[in-house]
Protein backbone atom coordinates (compact mmCIF):
# COMPACT_ATOMS: atom_id res chain seq x y z
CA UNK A 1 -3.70 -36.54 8.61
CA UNK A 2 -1.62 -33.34 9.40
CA UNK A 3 -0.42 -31.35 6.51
CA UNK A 4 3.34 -30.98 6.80
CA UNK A 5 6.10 -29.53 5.02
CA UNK A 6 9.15 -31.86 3.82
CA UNK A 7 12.21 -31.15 2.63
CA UNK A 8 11.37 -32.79 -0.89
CA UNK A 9 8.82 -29.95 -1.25
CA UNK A 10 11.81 -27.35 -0.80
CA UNK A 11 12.72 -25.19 -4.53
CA UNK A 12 16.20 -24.31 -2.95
CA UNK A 13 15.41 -20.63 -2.49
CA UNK A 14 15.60 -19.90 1.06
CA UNK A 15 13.02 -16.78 1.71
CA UNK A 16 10.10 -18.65 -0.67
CA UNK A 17 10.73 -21.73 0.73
CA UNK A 18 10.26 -20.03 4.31
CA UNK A 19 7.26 -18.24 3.11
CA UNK A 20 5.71 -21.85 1.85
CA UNK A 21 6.53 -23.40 4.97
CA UNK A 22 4.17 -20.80 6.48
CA UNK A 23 1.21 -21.44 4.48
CA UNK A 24 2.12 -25.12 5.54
CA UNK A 25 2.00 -24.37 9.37
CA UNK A 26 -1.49 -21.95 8.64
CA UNK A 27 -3.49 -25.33 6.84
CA UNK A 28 -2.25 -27.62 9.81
CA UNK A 29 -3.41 -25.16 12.20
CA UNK A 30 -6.87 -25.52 10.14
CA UNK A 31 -6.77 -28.75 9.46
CA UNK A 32 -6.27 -29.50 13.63
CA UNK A 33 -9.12 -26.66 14.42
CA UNK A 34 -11.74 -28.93 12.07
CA UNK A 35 -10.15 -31.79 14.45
CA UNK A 36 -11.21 -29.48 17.46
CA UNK A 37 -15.21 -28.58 15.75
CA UNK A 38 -12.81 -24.97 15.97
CA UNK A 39 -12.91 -24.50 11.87
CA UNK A 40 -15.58 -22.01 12.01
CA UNK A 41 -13.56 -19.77 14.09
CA UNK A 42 -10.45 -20.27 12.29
CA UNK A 43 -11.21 -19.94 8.60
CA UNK A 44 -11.59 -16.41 9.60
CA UNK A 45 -7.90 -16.05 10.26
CA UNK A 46 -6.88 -18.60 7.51
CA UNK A 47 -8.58 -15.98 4.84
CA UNK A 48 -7.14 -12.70 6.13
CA UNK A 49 -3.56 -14.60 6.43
CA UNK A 50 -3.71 -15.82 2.31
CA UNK A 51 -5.00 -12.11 1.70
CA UNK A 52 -1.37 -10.98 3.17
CA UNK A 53 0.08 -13.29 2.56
CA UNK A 54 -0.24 -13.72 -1.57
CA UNK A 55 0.29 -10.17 -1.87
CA UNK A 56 3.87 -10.75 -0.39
CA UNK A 57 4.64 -14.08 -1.65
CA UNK A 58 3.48 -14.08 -5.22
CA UNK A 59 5.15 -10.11 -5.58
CA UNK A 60 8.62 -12.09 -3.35
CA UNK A 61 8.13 -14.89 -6.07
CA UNK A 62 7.23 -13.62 -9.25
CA UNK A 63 10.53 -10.93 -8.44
CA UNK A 64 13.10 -13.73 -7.97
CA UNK A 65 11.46 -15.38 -11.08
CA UNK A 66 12.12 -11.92 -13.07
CA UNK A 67 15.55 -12.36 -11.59
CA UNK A 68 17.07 -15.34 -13.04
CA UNK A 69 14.86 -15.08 -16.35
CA UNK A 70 12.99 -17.64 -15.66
CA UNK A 71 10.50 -19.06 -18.54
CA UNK A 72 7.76 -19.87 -17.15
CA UNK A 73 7.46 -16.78 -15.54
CA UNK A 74 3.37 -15.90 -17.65
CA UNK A 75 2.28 -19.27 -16.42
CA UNK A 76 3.21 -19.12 -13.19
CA UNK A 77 1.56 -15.38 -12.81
CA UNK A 78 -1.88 -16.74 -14.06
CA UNK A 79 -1.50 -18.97 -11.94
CA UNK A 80 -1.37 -16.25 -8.85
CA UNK A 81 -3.96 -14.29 -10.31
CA UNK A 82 -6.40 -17.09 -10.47
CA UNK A 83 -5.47 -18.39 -6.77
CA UNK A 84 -6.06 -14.85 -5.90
CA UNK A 85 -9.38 -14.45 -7.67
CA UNK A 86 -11.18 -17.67 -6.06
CA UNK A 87 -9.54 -15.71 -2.42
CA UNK A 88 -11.19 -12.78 -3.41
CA UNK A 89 -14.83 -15.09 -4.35
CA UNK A 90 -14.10 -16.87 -0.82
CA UNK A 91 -13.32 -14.08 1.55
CA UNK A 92 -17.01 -12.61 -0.26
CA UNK A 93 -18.61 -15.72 0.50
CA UNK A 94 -17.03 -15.42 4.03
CA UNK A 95 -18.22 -11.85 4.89
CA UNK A 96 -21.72 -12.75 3.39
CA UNK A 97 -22.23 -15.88 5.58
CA UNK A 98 -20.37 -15.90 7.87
CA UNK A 99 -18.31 -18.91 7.30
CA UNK A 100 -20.72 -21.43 6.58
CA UNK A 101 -19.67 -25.28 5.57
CA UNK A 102 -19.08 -24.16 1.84
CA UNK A 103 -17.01 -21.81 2.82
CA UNK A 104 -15.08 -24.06 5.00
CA UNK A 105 -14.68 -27.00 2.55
CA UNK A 106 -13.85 -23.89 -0.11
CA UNK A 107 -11.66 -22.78 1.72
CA UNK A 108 -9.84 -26.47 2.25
CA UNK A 109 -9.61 -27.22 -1.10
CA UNK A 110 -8.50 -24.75 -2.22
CA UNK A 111 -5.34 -24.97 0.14
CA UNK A 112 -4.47 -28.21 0.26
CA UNK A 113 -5.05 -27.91 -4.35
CA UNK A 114 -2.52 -25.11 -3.67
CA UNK A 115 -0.34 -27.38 -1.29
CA UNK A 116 -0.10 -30.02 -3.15
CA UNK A 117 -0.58 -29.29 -6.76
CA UNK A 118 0.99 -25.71 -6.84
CA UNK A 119 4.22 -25.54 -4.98
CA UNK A 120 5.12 -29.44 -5.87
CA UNK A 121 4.25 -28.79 -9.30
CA UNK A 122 5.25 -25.73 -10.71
CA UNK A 123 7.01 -23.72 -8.02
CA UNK A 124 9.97 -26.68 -7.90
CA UNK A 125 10.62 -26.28 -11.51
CA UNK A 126 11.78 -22.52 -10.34
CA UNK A 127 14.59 -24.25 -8.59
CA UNK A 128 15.50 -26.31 -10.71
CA UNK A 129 15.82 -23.60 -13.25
CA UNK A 130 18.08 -21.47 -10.88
């Protein structure tokens, strides 16, 4: 089962929608490496990707939101803060084991929660706002 990106999952804002379709193409790559037995050697890249790649979205994000006044602008920061705090518990985890099976399943769930309960959920309403 490959984890794709679809139109349906698109908000209507070009440059987050561009930066979702990236975290997209970053889970497929781990979902194929687990595929591969590769996983152990990939969540390595997976973790310093999120790590740049929240700081840019969620600032990218949260800015637009600020932009068109958008009301659920609190919830959607907690939101970020919390994804980043279990990155922050994960990459630890990471540099202490050195990317055992928790970290790997971790590290899976918490992407694919993100995937499929974040950015369907609450980061459409955003476009439907605009």
């Amino acid at each position: 089962m490959a984890i794709v990106w679809t139109n349906d999952l698109s908000i209507g804002v070009n440059s987050i929608d561009a930066q979702h379709q990236q975290l997209f193409k970053m889970a497929d790559e781990l979902f194929e490496a687990g595929k591969t037995g590769k996983t152990k050697e990939k969540i390595g890249e997976l973790l310093s990707f999120l790590d740049s790649y929240t700081k840019q979205h969620f600032s990218d994000e949260e800015a637009y939101m600020k932009s068109i006044n958008y009301p659920g602008l609190a919830e959607q920061q907690a939101a970020h803060k919390a994804f980043v705090n279990e990155l922050t518990k994960l990459k630890a985890e990471y540099d202490k084991s050195g990317g055992n099976i928790a970290v790997i399943i971790g590290a899976n769930q918490m992407v694919v929660d993100w995937l499929t309960k974040h950015i369907s959920g609450m980061d459409k309403k955003i476009g439907t706002h605009a």
